[in-house]
N, C-alpha and C. Protein backbone atom coordinates (compact mmCIF):
# COMPACT_ATOMS: atom_id res chain seq x y z
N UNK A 1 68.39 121.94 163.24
CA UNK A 1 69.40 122.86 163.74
C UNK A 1 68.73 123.90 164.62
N UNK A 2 69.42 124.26 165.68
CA UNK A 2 68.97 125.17 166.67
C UNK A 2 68.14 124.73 167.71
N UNK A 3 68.29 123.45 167.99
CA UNK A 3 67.45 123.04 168.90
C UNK A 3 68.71 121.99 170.31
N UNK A 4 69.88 122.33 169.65
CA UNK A 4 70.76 121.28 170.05
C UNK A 4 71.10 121.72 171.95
N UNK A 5 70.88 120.61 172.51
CA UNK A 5 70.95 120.84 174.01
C UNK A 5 72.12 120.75 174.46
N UNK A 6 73.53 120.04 173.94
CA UNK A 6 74.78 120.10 174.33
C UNK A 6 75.54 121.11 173.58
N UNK A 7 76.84 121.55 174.45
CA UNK A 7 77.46 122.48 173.87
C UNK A 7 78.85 121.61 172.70
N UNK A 8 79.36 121.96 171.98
CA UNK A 8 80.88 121.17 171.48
C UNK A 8 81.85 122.55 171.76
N UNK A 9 81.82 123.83 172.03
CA UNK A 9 82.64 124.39 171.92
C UNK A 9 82.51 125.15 172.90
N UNK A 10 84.08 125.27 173.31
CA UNK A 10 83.96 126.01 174.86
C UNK A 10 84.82 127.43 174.36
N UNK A 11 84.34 128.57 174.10
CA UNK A 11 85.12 129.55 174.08
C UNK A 11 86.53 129.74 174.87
N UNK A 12 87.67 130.14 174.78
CA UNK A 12 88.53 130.02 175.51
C UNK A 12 88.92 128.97 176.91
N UNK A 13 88.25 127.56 176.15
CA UNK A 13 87.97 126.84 177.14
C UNK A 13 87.75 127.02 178.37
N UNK A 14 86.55 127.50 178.57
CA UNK A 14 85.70 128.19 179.56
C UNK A 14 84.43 127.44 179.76
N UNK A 15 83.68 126.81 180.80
CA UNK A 15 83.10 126.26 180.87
C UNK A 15 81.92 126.73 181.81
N UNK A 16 81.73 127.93 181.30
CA UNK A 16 80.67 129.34 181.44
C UNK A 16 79.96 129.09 180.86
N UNK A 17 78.30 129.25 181.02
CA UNK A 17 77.07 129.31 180.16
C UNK A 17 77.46 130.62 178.90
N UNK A 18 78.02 131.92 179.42
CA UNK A 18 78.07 132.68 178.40
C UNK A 18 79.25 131.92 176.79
N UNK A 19 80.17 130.94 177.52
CA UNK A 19 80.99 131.08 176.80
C UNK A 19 81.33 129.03 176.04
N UNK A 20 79.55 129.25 175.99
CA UNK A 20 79.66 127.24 175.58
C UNK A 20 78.80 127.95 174.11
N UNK A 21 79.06 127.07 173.13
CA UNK A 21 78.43 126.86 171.93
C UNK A 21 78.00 125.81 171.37
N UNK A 22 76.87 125.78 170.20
CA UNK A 22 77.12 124.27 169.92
C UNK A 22 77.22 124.47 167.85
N UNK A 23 78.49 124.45 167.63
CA UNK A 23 79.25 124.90 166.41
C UNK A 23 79.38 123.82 165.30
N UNK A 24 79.51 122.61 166.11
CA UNK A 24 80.14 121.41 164.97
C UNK A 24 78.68 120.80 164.56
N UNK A 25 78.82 120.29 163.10
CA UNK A 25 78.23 119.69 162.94
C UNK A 25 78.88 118.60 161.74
N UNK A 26 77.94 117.43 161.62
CA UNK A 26 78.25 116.32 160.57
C UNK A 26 77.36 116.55 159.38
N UNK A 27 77.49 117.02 158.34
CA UNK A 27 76.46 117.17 156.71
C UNK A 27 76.55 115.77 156.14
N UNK A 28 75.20 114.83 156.45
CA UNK A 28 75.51 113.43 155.38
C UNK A 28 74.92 113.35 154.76
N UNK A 29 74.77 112.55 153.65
CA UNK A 29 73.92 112.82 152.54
C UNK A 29 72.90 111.45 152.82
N UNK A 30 71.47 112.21 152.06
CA UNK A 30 70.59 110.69 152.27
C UNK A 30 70.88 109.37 152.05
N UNK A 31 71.63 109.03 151.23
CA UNK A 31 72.01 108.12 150.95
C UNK A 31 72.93 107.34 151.58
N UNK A 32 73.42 107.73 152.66
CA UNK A 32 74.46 107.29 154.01
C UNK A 32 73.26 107.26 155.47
N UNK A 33 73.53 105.69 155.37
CA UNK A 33 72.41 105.66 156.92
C UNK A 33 73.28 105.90 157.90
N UNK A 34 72.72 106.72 158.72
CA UNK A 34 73.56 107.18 160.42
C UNK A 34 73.09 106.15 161.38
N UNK A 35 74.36 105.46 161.49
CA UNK A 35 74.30 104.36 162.78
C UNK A 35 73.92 104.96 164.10
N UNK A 36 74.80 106.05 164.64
CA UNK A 36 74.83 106.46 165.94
C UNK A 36 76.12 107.78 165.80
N UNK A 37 75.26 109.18 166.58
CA UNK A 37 76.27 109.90 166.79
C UNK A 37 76.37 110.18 168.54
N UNK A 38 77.44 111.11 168.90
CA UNK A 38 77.58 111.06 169.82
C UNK A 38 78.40 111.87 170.37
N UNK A 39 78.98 112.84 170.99
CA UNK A 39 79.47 113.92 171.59
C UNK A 39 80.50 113.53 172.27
N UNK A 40 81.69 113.76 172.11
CA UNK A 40 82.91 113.19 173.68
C UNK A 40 82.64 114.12 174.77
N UNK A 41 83.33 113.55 175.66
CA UNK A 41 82.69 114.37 177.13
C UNK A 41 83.95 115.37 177.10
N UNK A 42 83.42 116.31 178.00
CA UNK A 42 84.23 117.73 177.79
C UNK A 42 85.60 117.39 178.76
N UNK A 43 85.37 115.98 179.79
CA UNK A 43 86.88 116.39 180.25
C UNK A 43 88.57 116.51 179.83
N UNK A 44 87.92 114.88 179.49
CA UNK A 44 89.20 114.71 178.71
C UNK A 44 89.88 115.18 177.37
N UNK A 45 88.98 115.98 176.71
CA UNK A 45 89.34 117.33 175.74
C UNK A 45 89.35 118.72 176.42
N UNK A 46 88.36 119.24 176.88
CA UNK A 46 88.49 120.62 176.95
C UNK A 46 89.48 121.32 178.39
N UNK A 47 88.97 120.54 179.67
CA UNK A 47 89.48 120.14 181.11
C UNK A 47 91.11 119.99 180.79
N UNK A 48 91.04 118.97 179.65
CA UNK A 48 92.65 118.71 179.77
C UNK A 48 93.84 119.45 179.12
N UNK A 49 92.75 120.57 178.41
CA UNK A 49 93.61 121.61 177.34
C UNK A 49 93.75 120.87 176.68
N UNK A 50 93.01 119.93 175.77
CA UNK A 50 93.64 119.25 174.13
C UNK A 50 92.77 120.10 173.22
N UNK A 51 91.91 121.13 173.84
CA UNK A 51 90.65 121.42 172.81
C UNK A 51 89.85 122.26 173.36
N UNK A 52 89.33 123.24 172.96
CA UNK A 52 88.24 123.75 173.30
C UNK A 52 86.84 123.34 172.72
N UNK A 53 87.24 122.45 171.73
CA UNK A 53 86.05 121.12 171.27
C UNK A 53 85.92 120.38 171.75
N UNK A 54 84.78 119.58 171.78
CA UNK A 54 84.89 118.33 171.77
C UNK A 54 84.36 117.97 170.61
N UNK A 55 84.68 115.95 170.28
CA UNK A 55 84.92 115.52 168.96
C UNK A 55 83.17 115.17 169.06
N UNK A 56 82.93 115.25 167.71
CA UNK A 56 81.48 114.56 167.29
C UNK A 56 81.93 113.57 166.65
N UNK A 57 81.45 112.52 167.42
CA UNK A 57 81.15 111.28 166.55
C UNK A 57 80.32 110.46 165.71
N UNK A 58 80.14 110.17 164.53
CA UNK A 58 79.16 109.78 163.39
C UNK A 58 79.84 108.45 162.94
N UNK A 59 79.11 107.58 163.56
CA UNK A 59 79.09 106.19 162.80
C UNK A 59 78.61 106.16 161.48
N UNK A 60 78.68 105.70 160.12
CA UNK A 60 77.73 105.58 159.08
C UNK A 60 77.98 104.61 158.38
N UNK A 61 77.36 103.85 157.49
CA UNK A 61 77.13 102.80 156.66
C UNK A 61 76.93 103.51 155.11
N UNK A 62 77.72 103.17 154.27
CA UNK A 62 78.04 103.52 152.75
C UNK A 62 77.78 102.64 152.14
């Protein structure tokens, strides 16, 4: 944590360096292998007003 180079959250969907974050995260437990995660792209959420998120995606195997 704290090293993350993309933002998921756009303050007032604002797509300003002052006003990007990176907020979301996935908590899995060791025992759940992580296939692949992955970030949606900011247009078609944040651009389109569905979100000032975008979705994180976490594949996993149980």
């Amino acid at each position: 944590m704290g090293a993350e180079s993309k933002p998921t959250f756009f303050w007032r969907w604002q797509d300003q360096p002052q006003s990007r974050f990176h907020i979301d995260y996935a908590f899995v437990s060791r025992d759940i292998a992580i296939n692949w995660a992955a970030l949606g792209d900011h247009r078609p959420y944040v651009e389109a007003g569905l979100s000032d998120h975008v979705p994180l995606l976490v594949d996993v195997s149980i």
